[in-house]
Protein backbone atom coordinates (compact mmCIF):
# COMPACT_ATOMS: atom_id res chain seq x y z
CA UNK A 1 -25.83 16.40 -43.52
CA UNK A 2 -28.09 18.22 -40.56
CA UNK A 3 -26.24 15.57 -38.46
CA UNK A 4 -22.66 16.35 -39.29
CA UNK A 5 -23.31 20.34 -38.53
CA UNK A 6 -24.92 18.91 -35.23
CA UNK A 7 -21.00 16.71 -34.75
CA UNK A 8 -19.44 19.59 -35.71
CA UNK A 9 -21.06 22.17 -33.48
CA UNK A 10 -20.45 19.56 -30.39
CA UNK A 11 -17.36 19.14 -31.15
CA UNK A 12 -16.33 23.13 -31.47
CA UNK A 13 -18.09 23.47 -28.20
CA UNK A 14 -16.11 20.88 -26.50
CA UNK A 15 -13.41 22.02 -27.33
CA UNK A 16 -14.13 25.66 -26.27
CA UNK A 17 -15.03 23.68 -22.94
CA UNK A 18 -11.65 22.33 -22.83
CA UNK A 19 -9.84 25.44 -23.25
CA UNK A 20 -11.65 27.34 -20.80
CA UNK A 21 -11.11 24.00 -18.22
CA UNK A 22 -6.94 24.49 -18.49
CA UNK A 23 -7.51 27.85 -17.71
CA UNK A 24 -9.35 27.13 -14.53
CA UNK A 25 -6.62 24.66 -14.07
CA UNK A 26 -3.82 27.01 -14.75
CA UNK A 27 -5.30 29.43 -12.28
CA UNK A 28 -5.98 27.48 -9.16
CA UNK A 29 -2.12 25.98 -9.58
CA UNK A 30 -0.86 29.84 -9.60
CA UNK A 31 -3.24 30.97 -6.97
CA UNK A 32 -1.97 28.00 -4.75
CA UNK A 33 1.83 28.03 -5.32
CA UNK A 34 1.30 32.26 -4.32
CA UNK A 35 -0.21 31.05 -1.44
CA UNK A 36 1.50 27.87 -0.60
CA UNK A 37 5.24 29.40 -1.02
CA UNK A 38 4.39 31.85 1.56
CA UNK A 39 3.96 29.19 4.85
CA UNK A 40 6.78 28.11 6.96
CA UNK A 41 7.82 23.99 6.99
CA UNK A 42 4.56 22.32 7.28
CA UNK A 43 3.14 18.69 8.06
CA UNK A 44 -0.18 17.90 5.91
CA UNK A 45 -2.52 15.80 7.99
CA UNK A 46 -4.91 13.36 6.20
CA UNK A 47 -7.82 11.88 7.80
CA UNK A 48 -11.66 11.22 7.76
CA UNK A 49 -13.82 14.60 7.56
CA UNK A 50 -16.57 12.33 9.10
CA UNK A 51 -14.38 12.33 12.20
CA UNK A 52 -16.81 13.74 15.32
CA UNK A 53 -15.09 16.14 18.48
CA UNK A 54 -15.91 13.13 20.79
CA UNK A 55 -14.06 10.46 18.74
CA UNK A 56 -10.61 9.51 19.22
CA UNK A 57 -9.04 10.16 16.60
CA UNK A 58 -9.92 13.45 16.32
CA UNK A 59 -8.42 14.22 20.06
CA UNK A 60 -5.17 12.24 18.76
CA UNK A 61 -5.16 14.51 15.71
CA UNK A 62 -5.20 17.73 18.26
CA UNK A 63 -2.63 16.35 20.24
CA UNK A 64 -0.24 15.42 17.09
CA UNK A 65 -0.53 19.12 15.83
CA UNK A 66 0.08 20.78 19.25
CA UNK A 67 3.05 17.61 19.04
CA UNK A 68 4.47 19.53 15.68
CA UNK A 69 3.61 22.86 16.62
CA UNK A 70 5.86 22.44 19.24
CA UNK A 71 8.60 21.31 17.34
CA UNK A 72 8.31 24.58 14.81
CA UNK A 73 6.05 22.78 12.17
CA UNK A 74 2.75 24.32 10.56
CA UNK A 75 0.03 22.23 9.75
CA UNK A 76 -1.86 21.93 7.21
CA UNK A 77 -4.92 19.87 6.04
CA UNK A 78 -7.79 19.63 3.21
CA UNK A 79 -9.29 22.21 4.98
CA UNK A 80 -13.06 20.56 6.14
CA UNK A 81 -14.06 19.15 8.88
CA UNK A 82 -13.32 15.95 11.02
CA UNK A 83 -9.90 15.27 11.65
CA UNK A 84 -9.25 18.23 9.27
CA UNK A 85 -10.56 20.52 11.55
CA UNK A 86 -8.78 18.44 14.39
CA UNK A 87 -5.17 19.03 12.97
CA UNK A 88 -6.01 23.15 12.26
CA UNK A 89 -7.95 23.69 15.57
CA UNK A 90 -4.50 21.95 17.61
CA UNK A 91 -2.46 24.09 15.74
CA UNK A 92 -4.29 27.24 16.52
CA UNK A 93 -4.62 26.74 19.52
CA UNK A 94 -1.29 25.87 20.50
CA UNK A 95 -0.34 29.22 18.22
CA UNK A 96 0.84 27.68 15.58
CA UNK A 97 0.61 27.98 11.25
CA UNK A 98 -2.70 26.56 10.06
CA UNK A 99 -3.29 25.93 6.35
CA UNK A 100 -6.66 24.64 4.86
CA UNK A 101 -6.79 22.69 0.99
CA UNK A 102 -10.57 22.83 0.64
CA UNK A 103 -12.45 21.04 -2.22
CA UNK A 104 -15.29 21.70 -3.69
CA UNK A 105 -17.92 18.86 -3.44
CA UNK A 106 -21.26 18.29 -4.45
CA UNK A 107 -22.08 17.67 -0.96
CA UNK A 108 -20.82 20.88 0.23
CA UNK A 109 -17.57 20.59 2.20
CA UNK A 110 -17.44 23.72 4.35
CA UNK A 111 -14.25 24.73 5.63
CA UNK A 112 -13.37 24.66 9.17
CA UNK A 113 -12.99 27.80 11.35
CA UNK A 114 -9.43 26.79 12.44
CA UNK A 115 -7.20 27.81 9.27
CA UNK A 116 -5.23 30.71 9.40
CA UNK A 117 -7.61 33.73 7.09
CA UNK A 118 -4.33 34.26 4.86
CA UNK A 119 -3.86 30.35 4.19
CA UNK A 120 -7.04 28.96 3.30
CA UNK A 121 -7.91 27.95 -0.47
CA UNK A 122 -10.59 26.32 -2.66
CA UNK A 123 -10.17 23.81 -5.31
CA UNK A 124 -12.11 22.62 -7.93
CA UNK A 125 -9.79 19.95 -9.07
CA UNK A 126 -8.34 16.85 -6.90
CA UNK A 127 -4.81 16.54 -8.32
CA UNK A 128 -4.16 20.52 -8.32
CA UNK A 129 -5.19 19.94 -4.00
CA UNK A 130 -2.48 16.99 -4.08
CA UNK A 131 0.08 18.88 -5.93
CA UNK A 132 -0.07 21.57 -3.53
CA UNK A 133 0.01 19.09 -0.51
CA UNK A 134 2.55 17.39 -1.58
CA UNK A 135 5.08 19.83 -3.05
CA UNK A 136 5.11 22.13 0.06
CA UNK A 137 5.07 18.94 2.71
CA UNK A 138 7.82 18.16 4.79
CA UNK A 139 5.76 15.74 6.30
CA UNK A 140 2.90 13.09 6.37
CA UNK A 141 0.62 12.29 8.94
CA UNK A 142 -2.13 9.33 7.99
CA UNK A 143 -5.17 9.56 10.66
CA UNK A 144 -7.72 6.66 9.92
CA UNK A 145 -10.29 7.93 7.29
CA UNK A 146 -12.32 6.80 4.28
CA UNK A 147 -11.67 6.57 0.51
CA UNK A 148 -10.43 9.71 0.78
CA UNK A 149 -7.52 9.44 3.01
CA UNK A 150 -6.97 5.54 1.58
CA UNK A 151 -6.06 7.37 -2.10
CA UNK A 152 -4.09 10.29 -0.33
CA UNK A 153 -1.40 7.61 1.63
CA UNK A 154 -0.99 5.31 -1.58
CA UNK A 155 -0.19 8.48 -3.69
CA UNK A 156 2.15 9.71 -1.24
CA UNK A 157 3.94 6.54 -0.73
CA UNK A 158 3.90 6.20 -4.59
CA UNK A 159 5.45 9.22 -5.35
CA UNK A 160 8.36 8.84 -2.68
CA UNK A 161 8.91 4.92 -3.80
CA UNK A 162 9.12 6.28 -7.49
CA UNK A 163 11.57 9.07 -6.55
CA UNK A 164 8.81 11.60 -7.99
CA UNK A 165 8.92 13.35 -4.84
CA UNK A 166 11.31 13.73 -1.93
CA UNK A 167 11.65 10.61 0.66
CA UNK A 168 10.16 12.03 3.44
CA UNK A 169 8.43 10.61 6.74
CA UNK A 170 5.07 9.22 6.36
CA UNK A 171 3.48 7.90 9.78
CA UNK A 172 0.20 6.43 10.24
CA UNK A 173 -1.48 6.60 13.38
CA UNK A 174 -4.28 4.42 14.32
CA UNK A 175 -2.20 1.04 15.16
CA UNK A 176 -6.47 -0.78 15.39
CA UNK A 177 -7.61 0.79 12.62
CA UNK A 178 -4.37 0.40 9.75
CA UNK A 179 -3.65 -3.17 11.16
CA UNK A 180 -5.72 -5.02 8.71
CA UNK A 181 -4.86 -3.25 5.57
CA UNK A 182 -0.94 -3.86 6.60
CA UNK A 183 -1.55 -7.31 6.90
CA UNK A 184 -2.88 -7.31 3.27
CA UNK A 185 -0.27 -5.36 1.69
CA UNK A 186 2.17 -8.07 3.88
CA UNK A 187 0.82 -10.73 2.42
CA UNK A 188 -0.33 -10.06 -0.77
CA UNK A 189 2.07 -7.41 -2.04
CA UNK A 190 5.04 -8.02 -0.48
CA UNK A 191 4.69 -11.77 -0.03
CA UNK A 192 3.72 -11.53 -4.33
CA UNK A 193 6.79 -9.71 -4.95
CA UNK A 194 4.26 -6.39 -6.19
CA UNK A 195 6.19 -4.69 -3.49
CA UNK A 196 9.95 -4.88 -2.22
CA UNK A 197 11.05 -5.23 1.60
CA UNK A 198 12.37 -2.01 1.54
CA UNK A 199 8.96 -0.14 0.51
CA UNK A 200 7.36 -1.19 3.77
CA UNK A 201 9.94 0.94 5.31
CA UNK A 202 8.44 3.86 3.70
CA UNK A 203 5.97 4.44 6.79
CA UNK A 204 5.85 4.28 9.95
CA UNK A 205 3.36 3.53 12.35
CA UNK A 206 2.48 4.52 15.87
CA UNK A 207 -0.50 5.68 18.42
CA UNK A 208 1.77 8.04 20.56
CA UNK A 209 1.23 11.82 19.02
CA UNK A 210 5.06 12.75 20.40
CA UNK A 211 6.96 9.93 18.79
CA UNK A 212 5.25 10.49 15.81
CA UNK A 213 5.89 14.14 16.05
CA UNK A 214 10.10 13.45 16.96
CA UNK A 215 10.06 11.01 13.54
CA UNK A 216 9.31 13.95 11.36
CA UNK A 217 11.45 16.44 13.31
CA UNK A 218 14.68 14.03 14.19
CA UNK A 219 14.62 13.73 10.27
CA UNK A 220 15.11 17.30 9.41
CA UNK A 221 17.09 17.97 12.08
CA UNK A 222 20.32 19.96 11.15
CA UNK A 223 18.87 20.19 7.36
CA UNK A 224 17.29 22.87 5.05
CA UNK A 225 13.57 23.05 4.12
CA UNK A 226 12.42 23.11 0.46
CA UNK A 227 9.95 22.19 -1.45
CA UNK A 228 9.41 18.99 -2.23
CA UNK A 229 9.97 18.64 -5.98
């Protein structure tokens, strides 16, 4: 008996835990769609946050930004450092929209100094971050990076080949460093039949920061921005 009023007393609590979890859910998605619908057309840069000022990548990253900046894009990023901090320090510095996505961590994930004070927010949750990427993007750019970044591309390139999301450009840069996983998704994807030819022409890859830059603006060229789903 004393240990069904124990089952029942975890499970009220749980469920109390639960209910109070949506809410924090609820709350970062209408803090970040306030903020998010507020920033001009913007390009969300992906990369390692291990990334060091001397590496690069993270010079490449600067140079793609001021590349966009250029071409009337914002930027924006998950907000830490590494090529995060890369992508929002080329786009201040060229004067241009900065927007930081930070996450919370248990290794602390500070946010870089580069993000415009009126665009930067904190998450809690992963898939609230990637919905706010996402829906606002006009835009992909895949620096190398970890786990991380890895997750980020496939869910992009998932949601466009499922029609979830808007067909937009995704371009990888970092021929040396993407060149073995393309091989594998070549051969054992595509070659399998997992994949279809037409999927690998869902990216794009280059090393030069102003083609990559033209891709995304020769697509939207002439068009209207809006969110992406």
């Amino acid at each position: 008996m004393n240990n069904e009023k124990i089952n029942s007393n975890e499970a009220e609590f749980h469920s109390h835990e639960d209910l109070w979890r949506i809410f924090k859910v609820m709350s970062e998605f209408v803090e970040g769609f306030e903020t998010m619908s507020k920033i001009q057309p913007s390009v969300v840069i992906f990369g390692s946050a291990r990334s060091k000022p001397e590496d690069k990548y993270y010079k490449l990253t600067e140079q793609v930004a001021f590349q966009l900046v250029k071409r009337g894009f914002g930027i924006t990023t998950g907000g830490g450092p590494g090529i995060m901090e890369a992508a929002n320090k080329g786009a201040k510095e060229s004067g241009g929209s900065s927007a930081g996505l930070n996450i919370e961590l248990p290794f602390e994930q500070r946010p870089n100094p580069y993000i415009d004070g009126d665009k930067m927010l904190n998450f809690r949750y992963f898939f609230v971050r990637k919905v706010m990427m996402v829906k606002y993007a006009q835009g992909y750019i895949l620096m190398p990076g970890g786990f991380g970044t890895i997750d980020e591309c496939f869910e992009v390139l998932t949601l466009i080949q499922t029609g979830k999301t808007e067909k937009f450009p995704v371009v990888l840069m970092g021929k040396e460093h993407w060149s073995g996983l393309l091989q594998w998704i070549e051969e054992k994807l595509l070659n399998n039949g997992y994949i279809g030819i037409d999927d690998m022409k869902l990216f794009t890859i280059t090393d030069d920061p102003e083609e990559a830059a033209k891709i995304i603006f020769d697509f939207h060229e002439g068009k209207k921005f809006t969110p992406n789903f």
